[in-house]
Structures are given as structure tokens and as C-alpha cells.
N, C-alpha and C. Protein backbone atom coordinates (compact mmCIF):
# COMPACT_ATOMS: atom_id res chain seq x y z
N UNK A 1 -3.65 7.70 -9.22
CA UNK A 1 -2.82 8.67 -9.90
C UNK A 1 -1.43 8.62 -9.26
N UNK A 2 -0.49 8.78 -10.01
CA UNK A 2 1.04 8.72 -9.72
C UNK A 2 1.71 9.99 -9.75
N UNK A 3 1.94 11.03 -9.08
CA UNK A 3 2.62 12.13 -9.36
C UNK A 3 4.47 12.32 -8.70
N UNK A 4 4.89 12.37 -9.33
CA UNK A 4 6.26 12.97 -9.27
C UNK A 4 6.13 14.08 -8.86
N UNK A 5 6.70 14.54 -7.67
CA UNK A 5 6.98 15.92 -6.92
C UNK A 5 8.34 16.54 -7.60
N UNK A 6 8.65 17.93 -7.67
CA UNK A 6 10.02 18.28 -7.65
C UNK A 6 10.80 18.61 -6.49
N UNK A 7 11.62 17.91 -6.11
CA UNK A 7 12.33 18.16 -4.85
C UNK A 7 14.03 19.21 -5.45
N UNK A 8 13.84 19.86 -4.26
CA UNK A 8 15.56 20.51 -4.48
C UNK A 8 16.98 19.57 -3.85
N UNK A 9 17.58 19.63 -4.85
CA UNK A 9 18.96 18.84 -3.83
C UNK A 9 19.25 19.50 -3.03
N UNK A 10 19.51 19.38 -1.69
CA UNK A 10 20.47 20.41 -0.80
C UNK A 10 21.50 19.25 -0.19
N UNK A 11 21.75 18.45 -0.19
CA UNK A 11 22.77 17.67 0.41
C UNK A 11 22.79 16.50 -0.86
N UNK A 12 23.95 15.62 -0.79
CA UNK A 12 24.53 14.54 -1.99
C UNK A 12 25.10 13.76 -0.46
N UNK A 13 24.33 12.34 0.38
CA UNK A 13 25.07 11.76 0.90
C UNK A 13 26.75 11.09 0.69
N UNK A 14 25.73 10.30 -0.36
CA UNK A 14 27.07 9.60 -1.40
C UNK A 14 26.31 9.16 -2.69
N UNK A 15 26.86 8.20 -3.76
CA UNK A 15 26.60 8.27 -5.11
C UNK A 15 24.65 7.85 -4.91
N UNK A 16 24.77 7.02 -4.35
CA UNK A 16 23.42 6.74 -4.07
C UNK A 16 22.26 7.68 -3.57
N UNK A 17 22.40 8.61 -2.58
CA UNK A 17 21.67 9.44 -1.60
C UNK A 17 21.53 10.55 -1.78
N UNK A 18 20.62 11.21 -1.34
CA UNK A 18 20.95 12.65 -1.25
C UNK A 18 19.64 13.43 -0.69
N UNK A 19 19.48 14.18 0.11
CA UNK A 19 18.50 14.87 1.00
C UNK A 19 18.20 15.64 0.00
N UNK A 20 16.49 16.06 -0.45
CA UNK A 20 15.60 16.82 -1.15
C UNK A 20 14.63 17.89 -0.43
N UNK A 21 14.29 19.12 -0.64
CA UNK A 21 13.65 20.04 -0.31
C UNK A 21 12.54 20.36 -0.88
N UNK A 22 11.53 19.70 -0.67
CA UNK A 22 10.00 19.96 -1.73
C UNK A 22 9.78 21.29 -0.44
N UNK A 23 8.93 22.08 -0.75
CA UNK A 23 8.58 23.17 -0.13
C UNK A 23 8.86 23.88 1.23
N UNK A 24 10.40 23.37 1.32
CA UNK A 24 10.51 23.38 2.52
C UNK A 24 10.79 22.53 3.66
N UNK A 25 10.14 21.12 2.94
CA UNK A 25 10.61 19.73 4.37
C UNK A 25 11.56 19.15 3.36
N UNK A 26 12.50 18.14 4.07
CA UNK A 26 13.52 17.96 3.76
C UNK A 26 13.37 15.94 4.06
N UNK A 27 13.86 15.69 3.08
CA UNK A 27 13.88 14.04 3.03
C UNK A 27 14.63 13.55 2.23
N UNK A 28 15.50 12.71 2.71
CA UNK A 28 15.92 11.70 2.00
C UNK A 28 15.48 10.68 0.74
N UNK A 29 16.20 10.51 -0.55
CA UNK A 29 16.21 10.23 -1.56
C UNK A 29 17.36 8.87 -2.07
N UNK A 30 16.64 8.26 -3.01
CA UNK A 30 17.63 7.47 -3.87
C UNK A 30 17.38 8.58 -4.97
N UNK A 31 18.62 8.43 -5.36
CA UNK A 31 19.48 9.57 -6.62
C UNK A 31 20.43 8.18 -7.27
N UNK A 32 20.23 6.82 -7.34
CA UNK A 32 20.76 5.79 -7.92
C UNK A 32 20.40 5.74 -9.60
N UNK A 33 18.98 6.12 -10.04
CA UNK A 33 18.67 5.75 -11.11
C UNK A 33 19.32 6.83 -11.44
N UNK A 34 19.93 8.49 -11.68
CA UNK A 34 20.73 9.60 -11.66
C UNK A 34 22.23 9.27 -11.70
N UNK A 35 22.72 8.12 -11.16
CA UNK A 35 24.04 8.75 -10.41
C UNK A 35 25.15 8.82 -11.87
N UNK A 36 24.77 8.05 -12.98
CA UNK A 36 25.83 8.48 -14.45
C UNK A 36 25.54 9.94 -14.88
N UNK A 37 24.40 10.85 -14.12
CA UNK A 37 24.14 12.00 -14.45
C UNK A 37 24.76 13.22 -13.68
N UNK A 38 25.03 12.77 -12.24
CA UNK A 38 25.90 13.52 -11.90
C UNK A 38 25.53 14.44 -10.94
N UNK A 39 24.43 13.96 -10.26
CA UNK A 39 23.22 14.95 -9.41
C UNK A 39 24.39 15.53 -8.31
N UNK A 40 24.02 16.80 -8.01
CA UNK A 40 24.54 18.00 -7.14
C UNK A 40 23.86 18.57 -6.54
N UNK A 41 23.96 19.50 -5.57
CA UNK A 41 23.51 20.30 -4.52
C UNK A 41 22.98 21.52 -5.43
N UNK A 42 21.59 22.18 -5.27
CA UNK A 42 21.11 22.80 -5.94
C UNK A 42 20.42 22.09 -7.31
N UNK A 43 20.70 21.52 -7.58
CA UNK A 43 19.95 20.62 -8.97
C UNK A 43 18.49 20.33 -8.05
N UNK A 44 17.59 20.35 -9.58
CA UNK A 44 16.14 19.65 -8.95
C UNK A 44 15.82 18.68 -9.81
N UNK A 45 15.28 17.39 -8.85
CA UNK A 45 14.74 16.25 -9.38
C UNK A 45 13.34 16.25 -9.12
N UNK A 46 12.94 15.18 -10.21
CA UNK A 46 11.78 14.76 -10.26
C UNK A 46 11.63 13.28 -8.92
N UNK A 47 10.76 13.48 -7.74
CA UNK A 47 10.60 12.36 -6.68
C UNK A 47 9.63 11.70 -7.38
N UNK A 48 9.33 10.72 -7.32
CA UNK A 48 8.47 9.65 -6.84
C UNK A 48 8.79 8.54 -6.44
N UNK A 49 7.78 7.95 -5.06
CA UNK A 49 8.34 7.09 -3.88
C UNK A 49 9.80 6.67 -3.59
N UNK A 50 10.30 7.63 -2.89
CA UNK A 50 11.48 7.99 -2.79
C UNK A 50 12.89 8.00 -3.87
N UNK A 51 12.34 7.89 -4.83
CA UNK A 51 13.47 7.54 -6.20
C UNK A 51 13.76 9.04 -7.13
N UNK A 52 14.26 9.36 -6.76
CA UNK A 52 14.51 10.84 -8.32
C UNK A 52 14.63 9.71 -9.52
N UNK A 53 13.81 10.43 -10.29
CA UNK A 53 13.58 9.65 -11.33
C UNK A 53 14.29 10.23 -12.94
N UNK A 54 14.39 12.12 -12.56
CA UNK A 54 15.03 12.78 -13.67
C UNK A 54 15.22 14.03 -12.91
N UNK A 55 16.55 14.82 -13.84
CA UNK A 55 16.97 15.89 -13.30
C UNK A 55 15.79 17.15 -14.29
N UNK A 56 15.26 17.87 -13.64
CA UNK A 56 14.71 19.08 -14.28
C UNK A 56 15.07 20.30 -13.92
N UNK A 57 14.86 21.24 -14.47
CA UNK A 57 15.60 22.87 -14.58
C UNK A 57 14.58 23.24 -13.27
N UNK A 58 14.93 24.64 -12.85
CA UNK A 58 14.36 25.09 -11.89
C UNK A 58 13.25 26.22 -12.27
N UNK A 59 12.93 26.26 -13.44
CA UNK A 59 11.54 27.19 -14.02
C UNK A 59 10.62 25.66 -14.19
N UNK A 60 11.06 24.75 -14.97
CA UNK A 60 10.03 23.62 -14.72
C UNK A 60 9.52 23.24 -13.25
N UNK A 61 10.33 22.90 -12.47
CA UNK A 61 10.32 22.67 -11.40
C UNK A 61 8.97 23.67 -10.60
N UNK A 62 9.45 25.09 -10.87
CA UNK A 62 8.83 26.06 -9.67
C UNK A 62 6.68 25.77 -10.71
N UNK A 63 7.16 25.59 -11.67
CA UNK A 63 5.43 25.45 -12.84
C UNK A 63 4.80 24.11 -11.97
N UNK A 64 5.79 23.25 -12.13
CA UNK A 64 5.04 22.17 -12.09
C UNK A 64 4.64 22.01 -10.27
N UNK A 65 5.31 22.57 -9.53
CA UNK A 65 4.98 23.06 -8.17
C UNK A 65 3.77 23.99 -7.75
N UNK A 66 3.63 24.80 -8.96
CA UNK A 66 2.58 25.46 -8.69
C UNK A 66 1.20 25.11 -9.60
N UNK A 67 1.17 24.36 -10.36
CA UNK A 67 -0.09 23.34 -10.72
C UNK A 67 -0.04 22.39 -9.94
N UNK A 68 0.56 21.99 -8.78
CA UNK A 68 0.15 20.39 -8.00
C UNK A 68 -0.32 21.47 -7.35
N UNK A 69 -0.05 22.96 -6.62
CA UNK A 69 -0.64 23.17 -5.20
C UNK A 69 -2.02 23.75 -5.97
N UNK A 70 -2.59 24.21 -7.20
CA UNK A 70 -3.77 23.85 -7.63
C UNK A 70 -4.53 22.95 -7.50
N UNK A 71 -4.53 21.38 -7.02
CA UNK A 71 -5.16 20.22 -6.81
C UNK A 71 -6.06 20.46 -5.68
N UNK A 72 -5.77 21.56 -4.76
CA UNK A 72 -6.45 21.73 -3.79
C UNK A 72 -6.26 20.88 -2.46
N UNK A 73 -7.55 20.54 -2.01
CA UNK A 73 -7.39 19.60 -0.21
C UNK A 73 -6.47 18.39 -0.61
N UNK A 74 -6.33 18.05 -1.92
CA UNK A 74 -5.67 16.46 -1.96
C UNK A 74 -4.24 16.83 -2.50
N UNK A 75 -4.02 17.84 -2.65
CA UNK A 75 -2.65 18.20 -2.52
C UNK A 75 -1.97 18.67 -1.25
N UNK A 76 -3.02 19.52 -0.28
CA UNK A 76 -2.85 19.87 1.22
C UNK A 76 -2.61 18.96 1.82
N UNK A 77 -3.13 18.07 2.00
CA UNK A 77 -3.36 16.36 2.37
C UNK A 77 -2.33 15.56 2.04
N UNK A 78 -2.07 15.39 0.98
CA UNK A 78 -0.69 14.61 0.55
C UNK A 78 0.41 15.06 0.98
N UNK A 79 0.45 16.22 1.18
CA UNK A 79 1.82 17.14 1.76
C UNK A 79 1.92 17.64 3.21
N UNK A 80 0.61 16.71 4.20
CA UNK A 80 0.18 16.96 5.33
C UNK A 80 1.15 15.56 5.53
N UNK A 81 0.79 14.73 4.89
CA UNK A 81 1.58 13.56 5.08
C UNK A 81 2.95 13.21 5.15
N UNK A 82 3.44 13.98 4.35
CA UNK A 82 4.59 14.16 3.72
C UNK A 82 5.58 14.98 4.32
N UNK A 83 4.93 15.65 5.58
CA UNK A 83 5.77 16.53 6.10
C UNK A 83 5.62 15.82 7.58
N UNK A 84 5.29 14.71 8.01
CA UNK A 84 5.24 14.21 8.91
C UNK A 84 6.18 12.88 8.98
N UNK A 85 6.87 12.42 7.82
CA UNK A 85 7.46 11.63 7.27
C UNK A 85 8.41 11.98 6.87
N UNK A 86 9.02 13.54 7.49
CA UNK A 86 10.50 14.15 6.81
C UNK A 86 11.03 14.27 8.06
N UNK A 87 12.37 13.90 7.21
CA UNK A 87 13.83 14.30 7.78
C UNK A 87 14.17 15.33 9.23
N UNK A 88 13.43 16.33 8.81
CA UNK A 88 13.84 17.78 9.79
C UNK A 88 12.73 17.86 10.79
């Protein structure tokens, strides 16, 4: 299974980059396939393996955040990982 996380922008390195906030941990992003879109600080993207893939609103975002932490231990688990592999 392939899931796209929603991460928050909080930093825009440069056209390419930009640091994301999924629940709190903070990691670095390509925002390249985005950058004719115009991604900003506060905007939320769609992650998967490190690529924002699309910009989404922040009511989609907070839904689709709260059906992944429904998945249970393999969502605990994936984000056990995932926070060991961030930025901060």
C-alpha cells in the first residue's frame, strides 16, 4: 500500500525545498513537482517518499489525518519511524 501523508509547509528552502510538519515532526521535502504552483509557508501538501505530490486545503488535510491515525499499530509504527528520520 502507498499512502500520501499531509504535511504542513512551515519553511520554503528555495524553489525546490521546503521543511513539512506531519503531526508535529518536521522534515524536509522536494516541493519540485509544485514549484509552477507556488507552494508557501502554511500551505499543505500531499508527501509521499519525500516528494509533495499536490497542494490540498487544510479541512482535507486535518480528515485525511484523522482516517490514517484510524489504521491503528501500522499507522503508530509507520510514524514511529518517521519521527526518527526527522529533521528536529
Amino acid at each position: 500500500m502507498c499512502l500520501g501523508v499531509p504535511g504542513e509547509v512551515v519553511a520554503v528552502q528555495d524553489r525546490d525545498v521546503a521543511t513539512v510538519s506531519v503531526a508535529g515532526v518536521e522534515r524536509q521535502i522536494s516541493i519540485s513537482l509544485l514549484a509552477d504552483e507556488g507552494v508557501g509557508v502554511g500551505d499543505w501538501v500531499l508527501v509521499h517518499v519525500g516528494f509533495a505530490l499536490s497542494k490540498i486545503d487544510e479541512a482535507e488535510a486535518k480528515a485525511t489525518l484523522d482516517q490514517i491515525e484510524k489504521l491503528g499499530q501500522a499507522w503508530h509504527d509507520e510514524f514511529a519511524a518517521y519521527k526518527q528520520s526527522s529533521i528536529t
